[in-house]
C-alpha atoms as a PDB file:
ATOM      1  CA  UNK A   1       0.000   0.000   0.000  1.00  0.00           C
ATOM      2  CA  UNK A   2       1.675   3.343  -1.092  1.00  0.00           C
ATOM      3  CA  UNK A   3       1.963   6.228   1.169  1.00  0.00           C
ATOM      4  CA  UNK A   4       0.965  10.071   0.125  1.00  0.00           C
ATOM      5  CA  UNK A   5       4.413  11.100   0.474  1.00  0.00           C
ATOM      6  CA  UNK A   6       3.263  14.783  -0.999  1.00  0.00           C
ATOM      7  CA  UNK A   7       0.564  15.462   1.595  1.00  0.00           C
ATOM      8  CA  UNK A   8       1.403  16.749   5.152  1.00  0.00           C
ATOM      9  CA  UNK A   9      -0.558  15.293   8.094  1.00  0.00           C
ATOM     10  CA  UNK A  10      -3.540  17.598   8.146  1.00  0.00           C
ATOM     11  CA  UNK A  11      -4.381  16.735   4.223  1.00  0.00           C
ATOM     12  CA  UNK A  12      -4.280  12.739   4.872  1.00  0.00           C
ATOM     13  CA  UNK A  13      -6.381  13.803   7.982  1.00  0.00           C
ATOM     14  CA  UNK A  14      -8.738  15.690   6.295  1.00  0.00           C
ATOM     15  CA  UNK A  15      -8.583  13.355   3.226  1.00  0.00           C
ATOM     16  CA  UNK A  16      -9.371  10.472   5.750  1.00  0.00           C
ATOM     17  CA  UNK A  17     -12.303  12.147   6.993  1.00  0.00           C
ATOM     18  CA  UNK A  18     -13.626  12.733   4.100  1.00  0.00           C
ATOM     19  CA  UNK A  19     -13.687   9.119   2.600  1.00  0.00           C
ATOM     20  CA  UNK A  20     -14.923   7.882   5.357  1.00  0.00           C
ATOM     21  CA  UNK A  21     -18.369  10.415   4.929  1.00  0.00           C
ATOM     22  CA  UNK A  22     -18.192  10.928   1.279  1.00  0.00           C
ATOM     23  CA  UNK A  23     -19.948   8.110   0.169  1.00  0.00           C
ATOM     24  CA  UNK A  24     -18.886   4.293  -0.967  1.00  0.00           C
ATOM     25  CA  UNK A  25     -16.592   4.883  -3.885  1.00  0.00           C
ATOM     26  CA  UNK A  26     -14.831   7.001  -1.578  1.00  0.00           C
ATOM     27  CA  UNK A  27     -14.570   3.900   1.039  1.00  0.00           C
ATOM     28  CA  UNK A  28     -11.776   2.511  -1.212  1.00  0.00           C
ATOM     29  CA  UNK A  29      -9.215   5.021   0.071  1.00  0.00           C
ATOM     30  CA  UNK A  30      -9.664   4.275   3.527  1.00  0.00           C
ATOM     31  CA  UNK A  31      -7.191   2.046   4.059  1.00  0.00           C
ATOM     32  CA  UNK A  32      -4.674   3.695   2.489  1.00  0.00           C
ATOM     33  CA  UNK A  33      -4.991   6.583   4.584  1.00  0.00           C
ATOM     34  CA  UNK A  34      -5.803   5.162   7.718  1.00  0.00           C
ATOM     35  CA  UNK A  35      -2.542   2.865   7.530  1.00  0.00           C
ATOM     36  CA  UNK A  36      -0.457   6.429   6.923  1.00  0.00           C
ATOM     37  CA  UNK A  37      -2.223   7.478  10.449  1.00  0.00           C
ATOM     38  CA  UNK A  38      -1.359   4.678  12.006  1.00  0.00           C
ATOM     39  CA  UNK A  39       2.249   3.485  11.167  1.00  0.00           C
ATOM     40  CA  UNK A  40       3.474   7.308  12.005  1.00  0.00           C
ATOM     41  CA  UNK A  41       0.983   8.423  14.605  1.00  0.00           C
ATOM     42  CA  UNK A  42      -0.419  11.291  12.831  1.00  0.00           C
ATOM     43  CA  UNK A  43      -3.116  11.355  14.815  1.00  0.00           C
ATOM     44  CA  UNK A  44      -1.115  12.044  18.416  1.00  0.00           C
ATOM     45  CA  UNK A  45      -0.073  15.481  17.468  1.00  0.00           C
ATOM     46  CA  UNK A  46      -1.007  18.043  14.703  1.00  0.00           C
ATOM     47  CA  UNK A  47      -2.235  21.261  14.289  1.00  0.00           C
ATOM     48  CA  UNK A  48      -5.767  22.523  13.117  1.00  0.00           C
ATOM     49  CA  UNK A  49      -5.488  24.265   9.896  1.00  0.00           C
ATOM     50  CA  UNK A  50      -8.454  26.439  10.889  1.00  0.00           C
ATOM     51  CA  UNK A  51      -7.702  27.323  13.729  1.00  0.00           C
ATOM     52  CA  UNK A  52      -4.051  26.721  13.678  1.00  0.00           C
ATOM     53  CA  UNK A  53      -4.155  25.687  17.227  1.00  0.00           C
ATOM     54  CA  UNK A  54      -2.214  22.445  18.106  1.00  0.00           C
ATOM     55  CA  UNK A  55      -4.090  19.539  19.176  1.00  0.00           C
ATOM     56  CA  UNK A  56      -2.712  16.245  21.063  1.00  0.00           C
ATOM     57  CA  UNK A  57      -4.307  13.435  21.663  1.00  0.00           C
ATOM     58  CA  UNK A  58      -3.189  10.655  24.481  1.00  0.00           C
ATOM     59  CA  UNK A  59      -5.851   8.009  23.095  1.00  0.00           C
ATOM     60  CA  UNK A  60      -6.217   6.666  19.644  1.00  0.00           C
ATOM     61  CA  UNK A  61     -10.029   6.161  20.455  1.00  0.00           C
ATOM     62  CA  UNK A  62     -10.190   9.421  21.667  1.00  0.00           C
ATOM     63  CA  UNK A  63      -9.186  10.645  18.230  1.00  0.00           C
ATOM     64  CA  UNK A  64     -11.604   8.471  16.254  1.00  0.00           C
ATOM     65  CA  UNK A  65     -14.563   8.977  18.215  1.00  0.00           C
ATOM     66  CA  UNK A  66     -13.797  13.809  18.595  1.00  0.00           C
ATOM     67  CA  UNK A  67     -15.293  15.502  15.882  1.00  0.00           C
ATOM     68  CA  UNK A  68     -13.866  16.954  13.033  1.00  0.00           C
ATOM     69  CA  UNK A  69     -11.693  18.906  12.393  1.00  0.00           C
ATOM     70  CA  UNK A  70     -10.246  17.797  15.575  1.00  0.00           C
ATOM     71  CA  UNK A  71     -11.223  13.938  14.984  1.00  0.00           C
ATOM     72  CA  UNK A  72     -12.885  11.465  13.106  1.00  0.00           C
ATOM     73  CA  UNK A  73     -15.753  11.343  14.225  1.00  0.00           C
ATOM     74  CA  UNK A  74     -16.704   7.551  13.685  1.00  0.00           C
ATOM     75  CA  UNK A  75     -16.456   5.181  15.828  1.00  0.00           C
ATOM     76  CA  UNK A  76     -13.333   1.755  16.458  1.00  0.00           C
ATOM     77  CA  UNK A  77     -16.052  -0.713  15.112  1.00  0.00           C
ATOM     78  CA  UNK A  78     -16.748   1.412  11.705  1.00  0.00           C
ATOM     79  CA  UNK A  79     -13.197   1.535  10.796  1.00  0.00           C
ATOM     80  CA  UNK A  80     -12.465  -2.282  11.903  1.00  0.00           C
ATOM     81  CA  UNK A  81     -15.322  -3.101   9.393  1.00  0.00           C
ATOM     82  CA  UNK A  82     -13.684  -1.355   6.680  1.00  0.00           C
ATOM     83  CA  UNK A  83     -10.732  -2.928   7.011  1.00  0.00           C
ATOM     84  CA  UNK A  84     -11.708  -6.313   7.691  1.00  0.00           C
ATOM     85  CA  UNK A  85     -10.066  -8.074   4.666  1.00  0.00           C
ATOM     86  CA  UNK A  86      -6.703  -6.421   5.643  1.00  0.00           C
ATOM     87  CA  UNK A  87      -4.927  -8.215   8.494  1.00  0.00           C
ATOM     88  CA  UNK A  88      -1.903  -6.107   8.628  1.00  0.00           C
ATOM     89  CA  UNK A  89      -4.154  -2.954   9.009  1.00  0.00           C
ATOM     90  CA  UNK A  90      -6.354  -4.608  11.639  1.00  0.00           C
ATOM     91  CA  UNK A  91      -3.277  -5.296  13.195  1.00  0.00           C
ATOM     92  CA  UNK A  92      -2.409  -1.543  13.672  1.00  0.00           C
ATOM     93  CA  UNK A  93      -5.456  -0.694  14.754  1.00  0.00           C
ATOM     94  CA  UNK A  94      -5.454  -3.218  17.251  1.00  0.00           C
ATOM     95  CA  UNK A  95      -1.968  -1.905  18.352  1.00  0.00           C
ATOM     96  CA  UNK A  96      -3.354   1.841  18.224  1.00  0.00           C
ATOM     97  CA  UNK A  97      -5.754   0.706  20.942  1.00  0.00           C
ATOM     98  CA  UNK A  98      -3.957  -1.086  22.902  1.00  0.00           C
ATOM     99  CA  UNK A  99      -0.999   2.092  23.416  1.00  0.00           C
ATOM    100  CA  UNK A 100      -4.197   4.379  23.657  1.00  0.00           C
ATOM    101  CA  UNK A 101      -4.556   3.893  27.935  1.00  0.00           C
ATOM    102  CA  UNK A 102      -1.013   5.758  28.407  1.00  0.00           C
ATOM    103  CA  UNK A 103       0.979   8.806  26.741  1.00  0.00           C
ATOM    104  CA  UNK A 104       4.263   8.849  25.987  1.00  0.00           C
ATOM    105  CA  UNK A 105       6.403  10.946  27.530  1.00  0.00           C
ATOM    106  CA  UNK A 106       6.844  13.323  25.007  1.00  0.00           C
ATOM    107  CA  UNK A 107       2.915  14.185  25.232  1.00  0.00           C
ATOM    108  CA  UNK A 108       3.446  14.942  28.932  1.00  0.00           C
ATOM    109  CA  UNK A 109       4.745  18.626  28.080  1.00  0.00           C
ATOM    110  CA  UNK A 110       2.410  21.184  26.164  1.00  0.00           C
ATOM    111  CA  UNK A 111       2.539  24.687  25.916  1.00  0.00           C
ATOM    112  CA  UNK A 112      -0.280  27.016  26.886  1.00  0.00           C
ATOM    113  CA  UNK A 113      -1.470  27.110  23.150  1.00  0.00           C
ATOM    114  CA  UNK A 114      -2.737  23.606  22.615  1.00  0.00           C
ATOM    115  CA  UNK A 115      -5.806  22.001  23.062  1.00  0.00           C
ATOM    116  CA  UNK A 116      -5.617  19.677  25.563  1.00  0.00           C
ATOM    117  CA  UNK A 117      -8.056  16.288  24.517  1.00  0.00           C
ATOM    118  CA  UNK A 118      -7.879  14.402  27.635  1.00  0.00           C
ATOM    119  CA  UNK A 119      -7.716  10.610  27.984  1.00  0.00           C
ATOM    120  CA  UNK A 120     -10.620   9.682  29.603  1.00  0.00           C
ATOM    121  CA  UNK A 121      -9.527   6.133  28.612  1.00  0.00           C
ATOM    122  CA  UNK A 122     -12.320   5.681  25.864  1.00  0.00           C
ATOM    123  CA  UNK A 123     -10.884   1.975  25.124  1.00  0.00           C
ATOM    124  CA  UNK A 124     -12.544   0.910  27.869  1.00  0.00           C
ATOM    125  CA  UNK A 125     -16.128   1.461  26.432  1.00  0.00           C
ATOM    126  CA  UNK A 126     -14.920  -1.266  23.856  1.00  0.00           C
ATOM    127  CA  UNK A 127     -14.971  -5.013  25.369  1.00  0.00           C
ATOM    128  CA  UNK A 128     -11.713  -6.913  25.330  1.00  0.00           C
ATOM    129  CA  UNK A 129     -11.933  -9.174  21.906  1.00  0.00           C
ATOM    130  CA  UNK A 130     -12.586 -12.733  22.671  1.00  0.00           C
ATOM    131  CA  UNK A 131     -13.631 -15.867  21.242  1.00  0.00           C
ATOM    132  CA  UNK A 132     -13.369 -16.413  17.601  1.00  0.00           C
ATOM    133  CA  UNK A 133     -12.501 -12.660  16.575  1.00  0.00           C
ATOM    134  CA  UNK A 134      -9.559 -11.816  14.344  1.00  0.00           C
ATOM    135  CA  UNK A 135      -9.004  -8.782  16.622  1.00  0.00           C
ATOM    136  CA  UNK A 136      -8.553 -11.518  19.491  1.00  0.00           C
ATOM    137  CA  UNK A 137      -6.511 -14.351  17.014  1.00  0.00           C
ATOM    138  CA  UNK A 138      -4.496 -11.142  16.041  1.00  0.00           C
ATOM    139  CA  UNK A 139      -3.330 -10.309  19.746  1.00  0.00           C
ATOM    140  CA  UNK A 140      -2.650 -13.487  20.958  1.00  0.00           C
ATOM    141  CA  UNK A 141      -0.391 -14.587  17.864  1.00  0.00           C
ATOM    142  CA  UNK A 142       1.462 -11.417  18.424  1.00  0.00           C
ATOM    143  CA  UNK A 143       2.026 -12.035  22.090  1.00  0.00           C
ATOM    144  CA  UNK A 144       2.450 -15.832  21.744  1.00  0.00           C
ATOM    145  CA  UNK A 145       3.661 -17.075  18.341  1.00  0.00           C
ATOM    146  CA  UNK A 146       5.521 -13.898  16.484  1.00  0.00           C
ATOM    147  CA  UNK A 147       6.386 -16.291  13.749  1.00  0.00           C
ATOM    148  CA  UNK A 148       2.736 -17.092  12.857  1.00  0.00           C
ATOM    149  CA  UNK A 149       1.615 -13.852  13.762  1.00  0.00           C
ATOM    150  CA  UNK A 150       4.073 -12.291  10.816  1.00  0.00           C
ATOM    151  CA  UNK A 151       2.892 -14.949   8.219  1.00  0.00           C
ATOM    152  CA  UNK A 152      -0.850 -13.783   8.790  1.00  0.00           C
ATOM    153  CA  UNK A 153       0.276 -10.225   7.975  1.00  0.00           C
ATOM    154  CA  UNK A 154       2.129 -11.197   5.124  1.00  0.00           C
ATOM    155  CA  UNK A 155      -1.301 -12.414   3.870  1.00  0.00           C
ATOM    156  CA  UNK A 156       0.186 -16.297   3.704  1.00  0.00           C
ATOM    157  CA  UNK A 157      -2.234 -17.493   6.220  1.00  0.00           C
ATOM    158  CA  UNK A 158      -5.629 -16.579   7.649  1.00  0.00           C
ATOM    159  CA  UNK A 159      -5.788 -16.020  11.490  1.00  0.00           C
ATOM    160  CA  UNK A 160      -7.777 -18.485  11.741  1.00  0.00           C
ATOM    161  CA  UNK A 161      -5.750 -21.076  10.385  1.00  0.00           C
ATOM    162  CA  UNK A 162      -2.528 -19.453  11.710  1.00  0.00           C
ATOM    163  CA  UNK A 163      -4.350 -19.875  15.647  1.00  0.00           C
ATOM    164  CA  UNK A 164      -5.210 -23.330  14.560  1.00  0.00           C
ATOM    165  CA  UNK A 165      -1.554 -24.283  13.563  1.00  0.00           C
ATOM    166  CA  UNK A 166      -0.186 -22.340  17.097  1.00  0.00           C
ATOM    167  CA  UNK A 167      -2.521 -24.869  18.876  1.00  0.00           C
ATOM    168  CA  UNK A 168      -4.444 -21.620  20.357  1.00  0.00           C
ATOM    169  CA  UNK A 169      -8.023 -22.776  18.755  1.00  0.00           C
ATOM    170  CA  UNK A 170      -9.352 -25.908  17.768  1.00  0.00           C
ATOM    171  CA  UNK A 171     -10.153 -26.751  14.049  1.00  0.00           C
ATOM    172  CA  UNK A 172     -13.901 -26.317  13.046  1.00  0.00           C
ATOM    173  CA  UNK A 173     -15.862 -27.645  10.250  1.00  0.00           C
ATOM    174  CA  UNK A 174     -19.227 -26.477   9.225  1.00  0.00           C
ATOM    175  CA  UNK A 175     -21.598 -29.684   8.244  1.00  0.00           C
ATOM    176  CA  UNK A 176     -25.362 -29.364   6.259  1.00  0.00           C
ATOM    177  CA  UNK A 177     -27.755 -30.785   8.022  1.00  0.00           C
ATOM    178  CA  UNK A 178     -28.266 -34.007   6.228  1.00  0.00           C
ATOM    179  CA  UNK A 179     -27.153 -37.036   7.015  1.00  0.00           C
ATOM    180  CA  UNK A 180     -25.192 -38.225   4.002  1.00  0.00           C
ATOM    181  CA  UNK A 181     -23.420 -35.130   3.403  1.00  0.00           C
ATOM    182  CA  UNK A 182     -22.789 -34.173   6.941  1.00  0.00           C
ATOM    183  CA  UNK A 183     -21.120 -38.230   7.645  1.00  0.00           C
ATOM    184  CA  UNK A 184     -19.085 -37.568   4.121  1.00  0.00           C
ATOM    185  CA  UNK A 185     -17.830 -34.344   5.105  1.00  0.00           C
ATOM    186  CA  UNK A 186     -16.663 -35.635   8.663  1.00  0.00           C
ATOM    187  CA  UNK A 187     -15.268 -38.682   7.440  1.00  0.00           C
ATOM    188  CA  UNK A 188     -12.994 -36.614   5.019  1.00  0.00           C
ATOM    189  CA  UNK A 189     -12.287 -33.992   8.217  1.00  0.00           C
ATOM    190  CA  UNK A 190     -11.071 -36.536  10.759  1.00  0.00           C
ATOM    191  CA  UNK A 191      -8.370 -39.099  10.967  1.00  0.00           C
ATOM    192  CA  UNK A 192      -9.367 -42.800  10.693  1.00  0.00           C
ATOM    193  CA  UNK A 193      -9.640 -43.771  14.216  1.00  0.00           C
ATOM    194  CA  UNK A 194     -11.480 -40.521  15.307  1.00  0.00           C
ATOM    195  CA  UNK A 195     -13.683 -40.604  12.917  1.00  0.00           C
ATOM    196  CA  UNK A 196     -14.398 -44.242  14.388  1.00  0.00           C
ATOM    197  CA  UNK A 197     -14.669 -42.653  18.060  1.00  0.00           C
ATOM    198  CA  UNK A 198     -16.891 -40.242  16.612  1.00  0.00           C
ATOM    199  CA  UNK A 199     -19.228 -43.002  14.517  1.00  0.00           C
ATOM    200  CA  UNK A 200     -19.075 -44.938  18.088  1.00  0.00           C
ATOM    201  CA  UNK A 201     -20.358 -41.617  20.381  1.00  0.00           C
ATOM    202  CA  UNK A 202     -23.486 -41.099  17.647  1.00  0.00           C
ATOM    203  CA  UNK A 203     -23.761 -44.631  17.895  1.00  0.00           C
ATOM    204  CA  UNK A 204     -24.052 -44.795  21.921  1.00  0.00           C
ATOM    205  CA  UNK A 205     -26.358 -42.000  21.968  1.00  0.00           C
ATOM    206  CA  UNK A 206     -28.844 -44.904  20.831  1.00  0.00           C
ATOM    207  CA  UNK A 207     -29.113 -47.316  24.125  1.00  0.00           C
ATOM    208  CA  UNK A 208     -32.039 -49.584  22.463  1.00  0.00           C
ATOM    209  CA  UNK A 209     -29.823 -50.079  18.944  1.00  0.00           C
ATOM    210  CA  UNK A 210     -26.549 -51.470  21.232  1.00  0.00           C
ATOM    211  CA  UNK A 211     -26.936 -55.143  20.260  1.00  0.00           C
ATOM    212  CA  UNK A 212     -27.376 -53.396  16.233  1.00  0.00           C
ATOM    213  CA  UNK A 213     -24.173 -51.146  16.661  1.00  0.00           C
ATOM    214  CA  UNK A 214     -22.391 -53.575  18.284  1.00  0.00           C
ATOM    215  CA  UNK A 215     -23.124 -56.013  15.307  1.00  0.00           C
ATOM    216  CA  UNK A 216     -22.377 -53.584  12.856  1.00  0.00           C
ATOM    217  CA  UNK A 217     -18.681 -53.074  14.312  1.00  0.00           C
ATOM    218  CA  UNK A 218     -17.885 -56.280  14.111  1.00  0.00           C
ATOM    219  CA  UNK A 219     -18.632 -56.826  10.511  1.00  0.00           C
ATOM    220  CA  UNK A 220     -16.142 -53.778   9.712  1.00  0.00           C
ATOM    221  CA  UNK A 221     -13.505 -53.671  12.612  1.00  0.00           C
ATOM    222  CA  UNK A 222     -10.721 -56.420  13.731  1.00  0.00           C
ATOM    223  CA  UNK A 223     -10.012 -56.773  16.879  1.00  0.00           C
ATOM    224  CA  UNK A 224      -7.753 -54.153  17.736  1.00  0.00           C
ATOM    225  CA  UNK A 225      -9.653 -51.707  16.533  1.00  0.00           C
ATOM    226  CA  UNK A 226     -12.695 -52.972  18.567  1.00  0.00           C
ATOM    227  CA  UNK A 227     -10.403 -53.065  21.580  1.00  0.00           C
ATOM    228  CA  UNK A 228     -10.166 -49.503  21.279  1.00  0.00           C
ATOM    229  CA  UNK A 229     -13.225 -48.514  20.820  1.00  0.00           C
ATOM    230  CA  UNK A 230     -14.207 -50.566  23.722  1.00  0.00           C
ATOM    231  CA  UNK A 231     -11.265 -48.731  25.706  1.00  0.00           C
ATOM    232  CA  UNK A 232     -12.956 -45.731  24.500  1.00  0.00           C
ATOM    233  CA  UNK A 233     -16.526 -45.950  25.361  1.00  0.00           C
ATOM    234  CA  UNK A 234     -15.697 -47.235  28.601  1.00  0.00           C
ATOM    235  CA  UNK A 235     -13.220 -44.213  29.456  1.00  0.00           C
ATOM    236  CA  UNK A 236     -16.122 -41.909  28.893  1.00  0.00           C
END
């Protein structure tokens, strides 16, 4: 993604503003400017071409949520949504938020000409991601797997499969629900003897069809493979 290398930081500002309210064909150059915001922290310091006042800002939500000229005026969720198919820049905003509950030192000292936009810590109207979001996948492959973490930004994985191969989230299939398609599907999913464990479970969940099931197993298993599902069912 190129940077506007011949606009200062009040024009990408502005310019971000703008696409974000001008309409969808204007949508497109969100990213673009938003990234330039967030890789060199335009949106700390700057000052107000109207006013030419200087304005700082201790919290990135802070910044999004102040209106304009001063902010954004949208809101963390809006600009996550835009920039959903981009894991890199969901990374950076997920960084922006997380710096956004302290100021850096060099913040600490303003002169008596600048607006002051106090951190009321604003992040903490937004709950912690959790579960299955990439905002969640994305911090905990930064923190625990750096490796992974850098492939997903490189675009060579999804963060869902990158949390799946870090052994931070189980692998999920979706099945229809019919029987023959749903048994094919899971029979391709799962390794031979699981999917066995799992044919043996459904199979259990029918008390008055155990002399049937048990039948059934023989004809297909040998032995050892009865053994074990034996072993199974009866560690359950």
């Amino acid at each position: 993604m190129s940077k506007r290398k011949d606009l200062d930081e009040n024009q990408i500002i502005t310019l971000l503003h703008s696409a974000l309210f001008e309409g969808v064909l204007e949508l497109n150059n969100v990213p673009e400017l938003l990234q330039q915001v967030l890789e060199e922290e335009l949106w700390r310091k700057r000052i107000i071409p109207e006013t030419q006042q200087v304005t700082t800002f201790d919290s990135f939500i802070d910044f999004i949520q102040t209106s304009p000229p001063v902010g954004l005026g949208t809101t963390f969720e809006t600009l996550w949504r835009l920039c959903s198919h981009d894991s890199l820049l969901l990374d950076l905003l997920d960084r922006a938020v997380q710096r956004g509950a302290g100021a850096p030192e060099k913040n600490q000292r303003i002169d008596s000409e600048e607006i002051i936009v106090d951190d009321i810590h604003s992040y903490d109207k937004i709950k912690r991601p959790s579960g299955t979001s990439k905002q969640a996948g994305l911090r905990q492959l930064r923190k625990k797997n750096p490796e992974l973490h850098a492939k997903v930004l490189a675009g060579e994985l999804t963060v869902n499969a990158a949390m799946v191969q870090a052994g931070l989230r189980t692998k999920q299939v979706t099945v229809f629900v019919n029987p023959l398609r749903a048994a094919t599907k899971l029979e391709k999913t799962f390794q031979e003897e699981d999917f066995i464990k799992l044919v043996a479970l459904l199979m259990s969940a029918l008390p008055e069809q155990k002399e049937i099931v048990a039948e059934k197993f023989k004809q297909v298993l040998d032995e050892k493979q009865l053994k074990k599902i034996k072993d199974f069912l009866a560690s359950l």
